[in-house]
Protein backbone atom coordinates (compact mmCIF):
# COMPACT_ATOMS: atom_id res chain seq x y z
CA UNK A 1 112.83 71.66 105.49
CA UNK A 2 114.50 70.42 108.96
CA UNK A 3 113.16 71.66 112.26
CA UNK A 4 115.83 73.93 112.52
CA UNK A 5 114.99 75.84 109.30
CA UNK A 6 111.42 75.80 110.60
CA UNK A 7 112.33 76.99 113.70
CA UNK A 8 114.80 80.30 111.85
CA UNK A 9 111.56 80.97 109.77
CA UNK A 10 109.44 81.07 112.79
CA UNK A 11 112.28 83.26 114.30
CA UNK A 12 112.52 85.69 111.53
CA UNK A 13 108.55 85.84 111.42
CA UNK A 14 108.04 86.78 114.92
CA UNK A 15 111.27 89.39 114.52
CA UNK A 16 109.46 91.24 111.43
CA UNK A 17 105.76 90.63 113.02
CA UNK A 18 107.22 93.00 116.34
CA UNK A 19 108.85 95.26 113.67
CA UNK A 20 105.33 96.77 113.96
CA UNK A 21 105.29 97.55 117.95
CA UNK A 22 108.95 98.80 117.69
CA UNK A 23 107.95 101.13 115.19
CA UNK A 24 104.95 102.52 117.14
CA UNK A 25 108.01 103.07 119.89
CA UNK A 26 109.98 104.54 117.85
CA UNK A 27 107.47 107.09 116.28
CA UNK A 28 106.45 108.12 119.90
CA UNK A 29 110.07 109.93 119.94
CA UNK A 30 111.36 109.85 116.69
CA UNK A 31 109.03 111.89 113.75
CA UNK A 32 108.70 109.37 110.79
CA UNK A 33 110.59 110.75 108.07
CA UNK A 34 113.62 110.94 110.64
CA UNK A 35 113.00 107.94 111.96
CA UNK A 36 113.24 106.38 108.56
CA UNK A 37 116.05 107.89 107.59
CA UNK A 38 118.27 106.77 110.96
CA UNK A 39 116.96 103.41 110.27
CA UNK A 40 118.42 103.13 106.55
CA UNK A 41 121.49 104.85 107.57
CA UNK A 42 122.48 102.57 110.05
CA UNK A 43 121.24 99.47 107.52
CA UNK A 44 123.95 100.44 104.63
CA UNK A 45 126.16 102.01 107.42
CA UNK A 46 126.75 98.22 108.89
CA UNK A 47 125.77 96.58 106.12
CA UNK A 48 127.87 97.71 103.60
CA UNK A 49 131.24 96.69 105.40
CA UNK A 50 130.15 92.98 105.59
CA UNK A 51 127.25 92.16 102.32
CA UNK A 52 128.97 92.24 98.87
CA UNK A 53 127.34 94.58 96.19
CA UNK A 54 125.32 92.31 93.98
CA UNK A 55 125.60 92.56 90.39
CA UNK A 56 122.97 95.12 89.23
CA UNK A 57 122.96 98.18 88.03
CA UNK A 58 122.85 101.58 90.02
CA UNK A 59 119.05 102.14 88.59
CA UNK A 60 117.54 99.12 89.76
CA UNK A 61 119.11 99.59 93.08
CA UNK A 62 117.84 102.79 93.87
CA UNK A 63 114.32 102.35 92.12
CA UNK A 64 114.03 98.87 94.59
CA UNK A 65 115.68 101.27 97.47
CA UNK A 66 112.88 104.21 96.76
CA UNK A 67 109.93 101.72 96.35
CA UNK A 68 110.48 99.47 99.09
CA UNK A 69 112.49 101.84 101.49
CA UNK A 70 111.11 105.71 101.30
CA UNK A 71 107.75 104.67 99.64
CA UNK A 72 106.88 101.72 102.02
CA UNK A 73 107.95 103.00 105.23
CA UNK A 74 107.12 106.71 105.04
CA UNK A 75 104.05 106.04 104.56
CA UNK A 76 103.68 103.50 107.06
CA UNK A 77 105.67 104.99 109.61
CA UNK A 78 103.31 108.53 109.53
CA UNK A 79 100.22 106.01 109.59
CA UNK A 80 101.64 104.46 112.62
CA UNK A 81 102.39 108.24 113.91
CA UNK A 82 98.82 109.26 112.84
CA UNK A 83 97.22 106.25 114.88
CA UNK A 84 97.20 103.30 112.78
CA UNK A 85 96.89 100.46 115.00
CA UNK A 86 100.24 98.44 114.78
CA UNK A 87 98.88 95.08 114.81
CA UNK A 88 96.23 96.20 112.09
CA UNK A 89 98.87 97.53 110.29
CA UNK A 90 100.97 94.53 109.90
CA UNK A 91 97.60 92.84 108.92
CA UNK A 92 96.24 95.59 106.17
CA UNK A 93 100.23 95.65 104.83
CA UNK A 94 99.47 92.29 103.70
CA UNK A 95 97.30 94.00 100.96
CA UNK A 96 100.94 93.84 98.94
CA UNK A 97 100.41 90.77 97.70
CA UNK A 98 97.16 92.08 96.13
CA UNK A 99 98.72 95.55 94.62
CA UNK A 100 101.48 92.70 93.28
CA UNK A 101 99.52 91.29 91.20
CA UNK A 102 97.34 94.70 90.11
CA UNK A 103 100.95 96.65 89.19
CA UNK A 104 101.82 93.32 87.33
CA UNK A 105 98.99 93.16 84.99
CA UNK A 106 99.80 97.13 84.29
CA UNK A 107 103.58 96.95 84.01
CA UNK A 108 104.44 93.76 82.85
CA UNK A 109 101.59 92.59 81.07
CA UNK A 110 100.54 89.75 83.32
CA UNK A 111 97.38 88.14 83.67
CA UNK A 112 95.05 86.74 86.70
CA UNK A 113 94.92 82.88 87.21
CA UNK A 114 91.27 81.95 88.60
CA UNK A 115 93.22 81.31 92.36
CA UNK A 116 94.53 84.98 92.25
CA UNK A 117 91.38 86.69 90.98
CA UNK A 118 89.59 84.86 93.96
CA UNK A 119 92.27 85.97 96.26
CA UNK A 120 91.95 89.37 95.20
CA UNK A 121 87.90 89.36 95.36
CA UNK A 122 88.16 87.85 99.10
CA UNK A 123 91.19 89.87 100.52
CA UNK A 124 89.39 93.06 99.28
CA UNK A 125 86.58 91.94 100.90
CA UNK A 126 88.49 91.83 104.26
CA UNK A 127 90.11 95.60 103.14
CA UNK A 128 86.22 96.66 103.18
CA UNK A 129 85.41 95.43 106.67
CA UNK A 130 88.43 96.85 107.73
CA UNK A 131 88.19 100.45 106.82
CA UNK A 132 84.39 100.42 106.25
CA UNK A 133 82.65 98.76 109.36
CA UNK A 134 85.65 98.48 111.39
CA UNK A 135 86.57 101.95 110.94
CA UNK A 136 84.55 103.68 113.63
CA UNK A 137 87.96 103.49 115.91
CA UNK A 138 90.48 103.60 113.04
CA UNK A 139 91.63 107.19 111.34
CA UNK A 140 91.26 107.18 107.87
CA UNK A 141 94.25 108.93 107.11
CA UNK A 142 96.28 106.24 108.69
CA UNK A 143 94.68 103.27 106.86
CA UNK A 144 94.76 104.94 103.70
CA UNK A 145 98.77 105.52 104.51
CA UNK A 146 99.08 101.49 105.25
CA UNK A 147 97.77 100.46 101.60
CA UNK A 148 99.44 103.13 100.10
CA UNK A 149 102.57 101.64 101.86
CA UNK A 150 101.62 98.23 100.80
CA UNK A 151 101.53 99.32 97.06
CA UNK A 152 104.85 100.62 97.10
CA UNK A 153 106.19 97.33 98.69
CA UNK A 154 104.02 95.67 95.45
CA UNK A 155 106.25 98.10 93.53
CA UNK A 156 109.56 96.87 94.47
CA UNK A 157 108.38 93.39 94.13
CA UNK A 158 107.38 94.12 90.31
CA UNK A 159 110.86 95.87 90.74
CA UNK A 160 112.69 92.41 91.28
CA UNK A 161 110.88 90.77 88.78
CA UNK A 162 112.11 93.50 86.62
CA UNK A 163 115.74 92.49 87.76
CA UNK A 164 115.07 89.06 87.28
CA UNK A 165 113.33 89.41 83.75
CA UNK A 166 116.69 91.51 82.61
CA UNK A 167 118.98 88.49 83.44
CA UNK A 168 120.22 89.29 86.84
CA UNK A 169 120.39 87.25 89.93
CA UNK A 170 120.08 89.39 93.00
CA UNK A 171 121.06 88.12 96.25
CA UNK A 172 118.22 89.26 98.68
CA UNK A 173 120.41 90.30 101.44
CA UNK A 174 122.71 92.21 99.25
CA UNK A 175 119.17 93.66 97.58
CA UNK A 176 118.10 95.19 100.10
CA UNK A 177 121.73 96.42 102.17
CA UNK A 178 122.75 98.27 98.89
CA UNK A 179 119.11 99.39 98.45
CA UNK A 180 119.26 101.22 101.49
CA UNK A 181 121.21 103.65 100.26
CA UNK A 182 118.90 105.51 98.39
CA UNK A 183 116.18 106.47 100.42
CA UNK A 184 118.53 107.84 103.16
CA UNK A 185 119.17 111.28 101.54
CA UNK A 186 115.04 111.50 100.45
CA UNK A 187 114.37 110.62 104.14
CA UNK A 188 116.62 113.62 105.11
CA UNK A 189 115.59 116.54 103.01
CA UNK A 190 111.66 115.60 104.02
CA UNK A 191 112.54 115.67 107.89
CA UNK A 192 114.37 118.62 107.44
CA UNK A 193 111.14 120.03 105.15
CA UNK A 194 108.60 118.81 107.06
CA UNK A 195 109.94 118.06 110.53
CA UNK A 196 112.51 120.26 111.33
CA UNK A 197 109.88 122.20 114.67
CA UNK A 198 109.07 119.21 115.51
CA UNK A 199 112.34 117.23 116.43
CA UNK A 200 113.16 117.31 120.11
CA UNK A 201 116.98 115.45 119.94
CA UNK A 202 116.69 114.45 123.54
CA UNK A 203 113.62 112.07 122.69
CA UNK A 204 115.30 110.82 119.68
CA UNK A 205 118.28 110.31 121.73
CA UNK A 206 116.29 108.18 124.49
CA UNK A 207 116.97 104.10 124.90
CA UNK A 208 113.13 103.44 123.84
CA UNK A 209 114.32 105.57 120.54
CA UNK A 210 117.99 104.31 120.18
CA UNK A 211 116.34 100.78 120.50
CA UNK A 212 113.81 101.25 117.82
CA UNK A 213 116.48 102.33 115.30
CA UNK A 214 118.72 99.43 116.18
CA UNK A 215 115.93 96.95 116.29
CA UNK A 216 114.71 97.91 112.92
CA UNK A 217 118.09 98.39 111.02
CA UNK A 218 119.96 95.45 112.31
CA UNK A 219 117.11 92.97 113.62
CA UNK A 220 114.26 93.50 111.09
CA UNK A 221 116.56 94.30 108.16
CA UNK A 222 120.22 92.72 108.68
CA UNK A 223 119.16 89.73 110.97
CA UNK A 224 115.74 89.05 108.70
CA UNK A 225 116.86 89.32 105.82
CA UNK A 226 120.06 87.79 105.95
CA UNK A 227 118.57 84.64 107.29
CA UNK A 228 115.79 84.45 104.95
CA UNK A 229 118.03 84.85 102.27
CA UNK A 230 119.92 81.50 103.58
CA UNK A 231 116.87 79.93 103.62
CA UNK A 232 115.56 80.97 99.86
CA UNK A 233 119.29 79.42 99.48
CA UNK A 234 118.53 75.95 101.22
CA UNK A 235 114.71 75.52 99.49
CA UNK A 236 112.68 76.49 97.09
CA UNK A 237 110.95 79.71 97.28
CA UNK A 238 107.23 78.35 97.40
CA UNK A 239 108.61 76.63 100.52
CA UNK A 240 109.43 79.18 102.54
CA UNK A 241 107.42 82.25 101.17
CA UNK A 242 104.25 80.61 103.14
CA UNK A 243 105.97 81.53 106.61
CA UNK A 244 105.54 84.83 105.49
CA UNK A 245 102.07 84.81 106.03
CA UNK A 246 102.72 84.00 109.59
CA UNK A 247 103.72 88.18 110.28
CA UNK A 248 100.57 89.40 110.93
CA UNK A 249 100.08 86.77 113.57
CA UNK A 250 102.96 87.92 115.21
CA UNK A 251 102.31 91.51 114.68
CA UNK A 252 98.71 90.94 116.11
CA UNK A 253 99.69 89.24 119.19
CA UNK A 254 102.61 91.21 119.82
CA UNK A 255 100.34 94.34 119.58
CA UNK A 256 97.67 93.01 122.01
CA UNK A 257 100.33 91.92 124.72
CA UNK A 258 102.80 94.36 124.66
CA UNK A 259 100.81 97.68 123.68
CA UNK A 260 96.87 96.41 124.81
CA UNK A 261 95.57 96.64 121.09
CA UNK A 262 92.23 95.31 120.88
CA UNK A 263 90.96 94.71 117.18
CA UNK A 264 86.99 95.63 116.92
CA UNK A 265 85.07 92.49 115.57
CA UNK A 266 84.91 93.83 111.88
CA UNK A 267 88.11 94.71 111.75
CA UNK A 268 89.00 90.92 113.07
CA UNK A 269 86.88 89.63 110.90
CA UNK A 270 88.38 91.62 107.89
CA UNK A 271 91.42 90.94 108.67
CA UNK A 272 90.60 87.19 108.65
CA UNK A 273 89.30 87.30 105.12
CA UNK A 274 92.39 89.85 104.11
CA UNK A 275 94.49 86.40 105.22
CA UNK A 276 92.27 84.04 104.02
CA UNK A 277 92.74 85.88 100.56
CA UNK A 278 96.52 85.63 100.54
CA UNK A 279 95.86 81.84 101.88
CA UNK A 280 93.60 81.36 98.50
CA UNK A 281 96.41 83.14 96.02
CA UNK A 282 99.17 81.24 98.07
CA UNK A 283 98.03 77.68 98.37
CA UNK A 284 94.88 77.58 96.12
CA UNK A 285 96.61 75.55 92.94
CA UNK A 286 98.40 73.28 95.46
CA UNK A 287 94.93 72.39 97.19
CA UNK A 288 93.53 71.56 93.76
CA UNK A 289 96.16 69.25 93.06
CA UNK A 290 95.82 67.29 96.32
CA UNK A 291 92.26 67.47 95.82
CA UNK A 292 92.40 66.16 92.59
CA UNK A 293 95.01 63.75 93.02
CA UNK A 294 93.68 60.01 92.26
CA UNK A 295 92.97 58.31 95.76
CA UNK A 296 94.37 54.65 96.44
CA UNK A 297 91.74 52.13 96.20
């Protein structure tokens, strides 16, 4: 990978790891279930005139578009709402990778490799510290919202493998524009069940509210995943995928200097272990192999 690529990953990283202080913004005005429909609606809106519809059925579209898009981000969008600190969130989301391989073994029959079994055991670790001893100033509600969101992103990644398994090709970008579509009328009918005395138009019509809906449809969706889709297109997948686990940095430090967040010890520490556990299940068999690898004499 040239610089430049590096330097779009590192741009794309830092766009999705702030995704987590715009939506703390955008909760302040917006209630969630709103707020996540606005957001998909103007994704497809936009997105639809300009990303081709890729070549998958109508089902796997809309079960991808429900696990990723209303499971996902309802959930974390009320833990956000509920307290959920942002830059622990983008940390604790991470958890995905671990519900990935759980829903996996359950759906499709796959098994642990030693290097994913050891990832798990150390990244739940860091999930104990987290909400356990670092949960004095953390509500529980909110945490237990976060994993539950991270599950239902693990869903929609069993989801592509699904797609992938049946023969299909999906484009990411095109994925996840079409995708959209579904959650926006779920979104609707729960604001309008469960929100409807609570919406106040003239906050959701504010700039810090119009900004988080723009910034999340069209930065954190259209920009981020359009350009990591160009990437996956330029290099293989195990060479980009390890950017990814360069978001929580970004969420972190965005967090701390733009809202003051301030991460207790254990849930530092936690959250080091939750990353060092997705570091293990990421680069553990490529270690090996170097390690292994027959030193010149």
């Amino acid at each position: 990978m040239n610089w430049q690529d590096r330097l779009i990953a590192l741009a794309i990283v830092a766009v999705w790891g702030f995704n987590f202080v715009v939506i703390k913004w955008g909760v302040a005005g917006v209630p969630p279930f709103l707020l996540g429909a606005l957001r998909f609606s103007a994704a497809a809106g936009l997105g639809l005139l300009f990303v081709r519809r890729p070549a998958i059925p109508w089902r796997w579209l809309a079960l991808y578009g429900l696990s990723v898009g209303l499971g996902q981000f309802a959930c974390l969008f009320t833990a956000i709402k509920l307290g959920m600190p942002a830059g622990l969130a983008s940390i604790v989301l991470q958890s995905q990778a671990f519900f990935t391989l759980i829903i996996g073994m359950l759906w499709l029959g796959e098994r642990f490799t030693p290097w994913q079994l050891a990832g798990l055991l150390i990244g739940s670790a860091g999930l104990y510290l987290i909400g356990g001893l670092g949960a004095a100033n953390l509500p529980l509600a909110g945490f237990v919202l976060t994993l539950c969101g991270a599950a239902s992103w693990a869903l929609s990644n069993v989801v592509v493998r699904r797609i992938v398994a049946a023969g299909y090709k999906p484009d990411m970008l095109g994925l996840v524009v079409w995708s959209s579509l579904a959650p926006v009328l779920p979104f609707f009918a729960l604001s309008g069940l469960f929100e409807a005395e609570r919406i106040v138009w003239a906050q959701v019509a504010t700039p810090q509210s119009l900004f988080a809906i723009a910034y999340l449809a069209l930065v954190a969706t259209l920009f981020g995943y359009g350009q990591w889709s160009k990437l996956l297109s330029r290099h293989a997948a195990n060479v980009v995928a390890p950017f990814s686990l360069l978001v929580p940095f970004f969420g972190v430090l965005s967090a701390a200097l733009v809202l003051g967040e301030r991460l207790s010890f254990w849930q530092l520490a936690g959250g080091a272990l939750l990353l060092a556990g997705l570091a293990v299940n990421v680069f553990g068999p490529r270690l090996l192999a170097l390690w292994r690898k027959p030193q010149p004499v």
